[in-house]
N, C-alpha and C. Protein backbone atom coordinates (compact mmCIF):
# COMPACT_ATOMS: atom_id res chain seq x y z
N UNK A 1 4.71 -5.83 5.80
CA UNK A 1 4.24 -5.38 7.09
C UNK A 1 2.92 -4.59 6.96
N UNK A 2 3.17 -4.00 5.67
CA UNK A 2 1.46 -2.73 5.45
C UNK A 2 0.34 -4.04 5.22
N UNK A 3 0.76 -4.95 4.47
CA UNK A 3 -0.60 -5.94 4.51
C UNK A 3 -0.92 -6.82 5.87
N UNK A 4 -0.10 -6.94 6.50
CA UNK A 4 -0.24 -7.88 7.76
C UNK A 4 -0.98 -6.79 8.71
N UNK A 5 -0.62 -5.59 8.73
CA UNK A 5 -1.59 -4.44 9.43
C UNK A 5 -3.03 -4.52 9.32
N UNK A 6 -2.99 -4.15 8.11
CA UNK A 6 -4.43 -4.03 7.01
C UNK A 6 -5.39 -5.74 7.57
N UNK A 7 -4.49 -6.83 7.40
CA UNK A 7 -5.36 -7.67 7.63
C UNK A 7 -5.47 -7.34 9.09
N UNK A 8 -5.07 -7.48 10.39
CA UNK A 8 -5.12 -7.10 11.69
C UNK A 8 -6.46 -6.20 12.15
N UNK A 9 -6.04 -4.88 11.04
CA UNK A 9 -7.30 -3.80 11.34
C UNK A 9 -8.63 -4.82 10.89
N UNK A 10 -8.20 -5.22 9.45
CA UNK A 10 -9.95 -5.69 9.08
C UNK A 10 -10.32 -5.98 9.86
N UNK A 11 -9.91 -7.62 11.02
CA UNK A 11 -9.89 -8.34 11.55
C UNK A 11 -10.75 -7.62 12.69
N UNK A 12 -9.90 -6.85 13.33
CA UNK A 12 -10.35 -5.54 14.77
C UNK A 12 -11.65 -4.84 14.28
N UNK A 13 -11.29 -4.64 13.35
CA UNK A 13 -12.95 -3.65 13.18
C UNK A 13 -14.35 -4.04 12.16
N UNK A 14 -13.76 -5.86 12.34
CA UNK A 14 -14.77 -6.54 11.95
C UNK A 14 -15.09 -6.19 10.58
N UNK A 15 -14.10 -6.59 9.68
CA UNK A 15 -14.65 -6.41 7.88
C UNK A 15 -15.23 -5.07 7.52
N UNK A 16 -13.82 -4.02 8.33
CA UNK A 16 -14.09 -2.50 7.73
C UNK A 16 -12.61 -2.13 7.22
N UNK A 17 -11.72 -1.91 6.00
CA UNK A 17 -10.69 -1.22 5.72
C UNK A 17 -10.62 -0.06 6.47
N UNK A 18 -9.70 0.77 6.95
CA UNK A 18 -9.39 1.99 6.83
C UNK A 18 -9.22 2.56 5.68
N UNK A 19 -10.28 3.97 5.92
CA UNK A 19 -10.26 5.04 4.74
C UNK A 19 -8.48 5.44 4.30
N UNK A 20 -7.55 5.41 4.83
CA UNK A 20 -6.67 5.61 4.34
C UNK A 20 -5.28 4.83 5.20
N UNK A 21 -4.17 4.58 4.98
CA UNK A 21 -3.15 4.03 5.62
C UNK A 21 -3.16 4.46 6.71
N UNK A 22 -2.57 5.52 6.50
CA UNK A 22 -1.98 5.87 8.01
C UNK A 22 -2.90 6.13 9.51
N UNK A 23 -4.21 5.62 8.82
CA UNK A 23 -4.77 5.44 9.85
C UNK A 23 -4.05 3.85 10.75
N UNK A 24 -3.64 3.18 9.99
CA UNK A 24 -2.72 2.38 11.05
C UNK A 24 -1.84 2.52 11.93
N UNK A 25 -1.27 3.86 12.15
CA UNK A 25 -0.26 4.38 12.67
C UNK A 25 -0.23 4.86 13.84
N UNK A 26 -1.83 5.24 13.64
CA UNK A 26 -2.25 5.72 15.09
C UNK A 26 -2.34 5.53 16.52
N UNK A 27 -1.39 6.08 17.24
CA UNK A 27 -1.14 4.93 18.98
C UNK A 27 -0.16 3.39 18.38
N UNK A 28 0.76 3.71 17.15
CA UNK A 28 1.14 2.60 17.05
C UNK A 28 0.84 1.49 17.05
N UNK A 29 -0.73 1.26 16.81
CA UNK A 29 -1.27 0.13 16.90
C UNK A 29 -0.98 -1.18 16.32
N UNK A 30 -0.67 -0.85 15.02
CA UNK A 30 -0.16 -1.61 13.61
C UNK A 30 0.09 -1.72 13.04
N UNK A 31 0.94 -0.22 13.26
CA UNK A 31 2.67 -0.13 12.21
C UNK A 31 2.59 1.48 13.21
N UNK A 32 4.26 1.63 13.67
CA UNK A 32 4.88 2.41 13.72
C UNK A 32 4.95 3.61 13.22
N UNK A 33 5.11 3.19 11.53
CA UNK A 33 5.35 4.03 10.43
C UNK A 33 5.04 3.59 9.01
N UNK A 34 4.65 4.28 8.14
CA UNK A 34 4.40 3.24 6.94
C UNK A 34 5.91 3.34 6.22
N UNK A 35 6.05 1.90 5.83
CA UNK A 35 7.62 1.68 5.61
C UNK A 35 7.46 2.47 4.30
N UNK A 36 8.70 2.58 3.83
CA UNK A 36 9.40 3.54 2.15
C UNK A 36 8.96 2.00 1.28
N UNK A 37 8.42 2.48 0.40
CA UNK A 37 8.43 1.44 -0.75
C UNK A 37 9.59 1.83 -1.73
N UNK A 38 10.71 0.28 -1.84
CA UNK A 38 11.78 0.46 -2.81
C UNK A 38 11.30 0.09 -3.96
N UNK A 39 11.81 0.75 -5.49
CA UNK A 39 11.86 0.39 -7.12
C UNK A 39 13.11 0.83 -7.36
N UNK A 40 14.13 0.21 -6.93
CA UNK A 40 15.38 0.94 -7.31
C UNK A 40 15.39 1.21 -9.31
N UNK A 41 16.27 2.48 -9.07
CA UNK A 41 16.64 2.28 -10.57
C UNK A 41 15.33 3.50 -11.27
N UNK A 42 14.58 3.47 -10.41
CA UNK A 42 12.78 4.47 -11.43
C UNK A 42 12.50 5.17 -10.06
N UNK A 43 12.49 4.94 -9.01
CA UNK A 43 12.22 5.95 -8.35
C UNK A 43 12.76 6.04 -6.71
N UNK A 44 12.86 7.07 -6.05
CA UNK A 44 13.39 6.95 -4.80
C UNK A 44 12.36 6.39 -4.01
N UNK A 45 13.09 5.79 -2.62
CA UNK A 45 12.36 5.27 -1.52
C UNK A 45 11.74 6.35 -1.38
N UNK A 46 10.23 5.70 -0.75
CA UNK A 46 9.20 6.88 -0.51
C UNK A 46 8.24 6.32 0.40
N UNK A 47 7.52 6.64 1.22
CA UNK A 47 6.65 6.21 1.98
C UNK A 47 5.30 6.78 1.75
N UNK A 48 4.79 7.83 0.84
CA UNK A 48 3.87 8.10 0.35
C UNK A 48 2.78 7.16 0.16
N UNK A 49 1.83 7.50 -0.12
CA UNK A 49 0.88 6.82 -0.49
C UNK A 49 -0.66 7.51 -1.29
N UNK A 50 -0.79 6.90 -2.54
CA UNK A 50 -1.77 7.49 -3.76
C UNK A 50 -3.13 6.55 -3.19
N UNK A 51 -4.35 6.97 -3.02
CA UNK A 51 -4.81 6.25 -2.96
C UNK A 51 -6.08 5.90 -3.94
N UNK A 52 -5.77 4.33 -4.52
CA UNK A 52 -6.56 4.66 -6.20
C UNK A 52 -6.69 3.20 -6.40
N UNK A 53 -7.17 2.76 -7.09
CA UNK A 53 -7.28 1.35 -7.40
C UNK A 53 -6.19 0.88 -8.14
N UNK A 54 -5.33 2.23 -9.39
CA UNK A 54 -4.47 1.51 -10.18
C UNK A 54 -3.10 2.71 -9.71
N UNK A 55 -1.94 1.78 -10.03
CA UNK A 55 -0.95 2.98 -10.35
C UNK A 55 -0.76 3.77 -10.97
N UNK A 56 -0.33 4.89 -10.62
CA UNK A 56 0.07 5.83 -11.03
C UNK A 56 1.69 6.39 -11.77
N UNK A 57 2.93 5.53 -11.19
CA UNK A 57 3.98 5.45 -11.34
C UNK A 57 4.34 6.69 -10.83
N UNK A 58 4.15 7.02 -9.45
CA UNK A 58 4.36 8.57 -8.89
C UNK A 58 5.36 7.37 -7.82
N UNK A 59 5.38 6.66 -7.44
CA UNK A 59 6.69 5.73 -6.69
C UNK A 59 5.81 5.73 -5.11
N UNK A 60 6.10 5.46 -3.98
CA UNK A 60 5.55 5.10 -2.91
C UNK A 60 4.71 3.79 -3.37
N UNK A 61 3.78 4.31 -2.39
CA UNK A 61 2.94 3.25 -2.56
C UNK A 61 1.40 3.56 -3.21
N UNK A 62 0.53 2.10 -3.26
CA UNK A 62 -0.82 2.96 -3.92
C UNK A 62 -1.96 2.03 -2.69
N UNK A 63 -2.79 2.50 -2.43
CA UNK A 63 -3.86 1.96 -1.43
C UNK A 63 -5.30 1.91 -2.13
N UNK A 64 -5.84 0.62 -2.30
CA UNK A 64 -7.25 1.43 -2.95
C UNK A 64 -8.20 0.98 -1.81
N UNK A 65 -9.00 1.89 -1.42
CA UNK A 65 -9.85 1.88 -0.45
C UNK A 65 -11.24 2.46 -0.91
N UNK A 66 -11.26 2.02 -2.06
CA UNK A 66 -12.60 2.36 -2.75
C UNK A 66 -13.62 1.50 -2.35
N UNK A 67 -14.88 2.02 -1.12
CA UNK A 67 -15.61 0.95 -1.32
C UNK A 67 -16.25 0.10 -2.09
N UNK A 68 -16.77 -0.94 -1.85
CA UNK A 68 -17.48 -1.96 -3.21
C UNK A 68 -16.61 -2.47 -4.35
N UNK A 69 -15.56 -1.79 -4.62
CA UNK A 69 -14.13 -2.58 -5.69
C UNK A 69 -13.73 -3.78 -4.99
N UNK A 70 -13.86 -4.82 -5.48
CA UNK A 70 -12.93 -6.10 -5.27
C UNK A 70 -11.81 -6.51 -4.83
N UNK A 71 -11.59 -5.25 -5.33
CA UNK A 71 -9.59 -5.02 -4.38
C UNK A 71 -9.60 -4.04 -3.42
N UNK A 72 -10.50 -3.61 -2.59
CA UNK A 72 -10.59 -2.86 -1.33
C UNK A 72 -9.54 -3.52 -0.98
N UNK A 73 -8.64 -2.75 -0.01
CA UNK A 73 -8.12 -3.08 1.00
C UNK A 73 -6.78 -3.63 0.30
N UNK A 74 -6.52 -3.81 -0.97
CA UNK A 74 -5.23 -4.00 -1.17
C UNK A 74 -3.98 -2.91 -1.35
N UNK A 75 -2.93 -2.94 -1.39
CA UNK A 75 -1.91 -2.51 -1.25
C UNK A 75 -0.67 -2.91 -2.33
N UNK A 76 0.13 -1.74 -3.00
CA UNK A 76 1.11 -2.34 -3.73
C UNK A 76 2.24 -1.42 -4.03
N UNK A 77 3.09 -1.55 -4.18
CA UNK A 77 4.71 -0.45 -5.22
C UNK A 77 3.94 0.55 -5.93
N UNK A 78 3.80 1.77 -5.98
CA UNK A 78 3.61 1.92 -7.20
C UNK A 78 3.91 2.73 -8.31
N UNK A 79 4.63 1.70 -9.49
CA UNK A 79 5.61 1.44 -9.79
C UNK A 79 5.03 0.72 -10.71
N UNK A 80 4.87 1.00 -12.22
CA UNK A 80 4.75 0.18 -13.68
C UNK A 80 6.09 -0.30 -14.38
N UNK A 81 7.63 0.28 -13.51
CA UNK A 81 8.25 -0.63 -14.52
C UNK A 81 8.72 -1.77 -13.70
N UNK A 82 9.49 -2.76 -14.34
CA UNK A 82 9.88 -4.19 -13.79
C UNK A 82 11.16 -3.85 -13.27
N UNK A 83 11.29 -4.73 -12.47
CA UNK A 83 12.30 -5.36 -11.71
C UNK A 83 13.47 -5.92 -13.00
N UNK A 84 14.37 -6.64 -11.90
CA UNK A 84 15.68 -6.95 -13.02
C UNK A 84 15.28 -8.62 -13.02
N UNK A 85 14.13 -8.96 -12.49
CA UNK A 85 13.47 -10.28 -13.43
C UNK A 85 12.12 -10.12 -14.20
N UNK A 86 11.65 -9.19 -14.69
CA UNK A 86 11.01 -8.84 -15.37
C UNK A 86 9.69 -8.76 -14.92
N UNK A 87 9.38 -8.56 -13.24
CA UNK A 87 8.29 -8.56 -12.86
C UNK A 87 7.70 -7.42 -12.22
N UNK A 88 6.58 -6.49 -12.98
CA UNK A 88 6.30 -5.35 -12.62
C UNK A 88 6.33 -5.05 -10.94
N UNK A 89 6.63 -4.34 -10.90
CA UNK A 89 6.67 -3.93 -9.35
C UNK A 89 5.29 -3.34 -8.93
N UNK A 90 4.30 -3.16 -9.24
CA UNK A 90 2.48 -3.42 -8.71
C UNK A 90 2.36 -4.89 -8.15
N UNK A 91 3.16 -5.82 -9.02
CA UNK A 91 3.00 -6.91 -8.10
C UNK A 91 3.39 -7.59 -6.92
N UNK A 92 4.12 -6.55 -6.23
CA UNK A 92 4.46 -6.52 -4.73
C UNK A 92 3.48 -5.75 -3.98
């Protein structure tokens, strides 16, 4: 739901990220609330958010909104250990 926002805003404000999440939130425009990111097992649900290009393993989520980085505007877990199929949880 946080990426389907994110694309929405780009979209609205014409190929600009928001400086930070919860600017989506605002007047409910395009999310409600920023949902809890789950890693069961390493860290509790959390709705936080770090905002950085890489994880941190502090649990929520991580946002990088660094302009000019390649991965502006992406979103992920964050969360360095794996899942119970062996797939890091950054890659959600």
């Amino acid at each position: 739901s946080i990426r389907s926002a994110l694309s929405i805003y780009y979209g609205d404000l014409e190929g600009q990220y928001p400086t930070d999440l919860a600017s989506l939130t605002i007047s409910g425009k395009y999310l409600g609330e920023i949902p809890k990111a789950k890693a069961p097992n390493y860290h509790t649900d959390a709705s936080t958010v770090q905002q950085a290009s890489s994880a941190n393993d502090a649990g929520g989520w991580t946002y990088n909104n660094i302009t000019g980085d390649s991965n502006q505007g992406s979103v992920f877990v964050n969360c360095t250990h794996t899942d119970t199929k062996s797939t890091v949880w950054t890659t959600y």
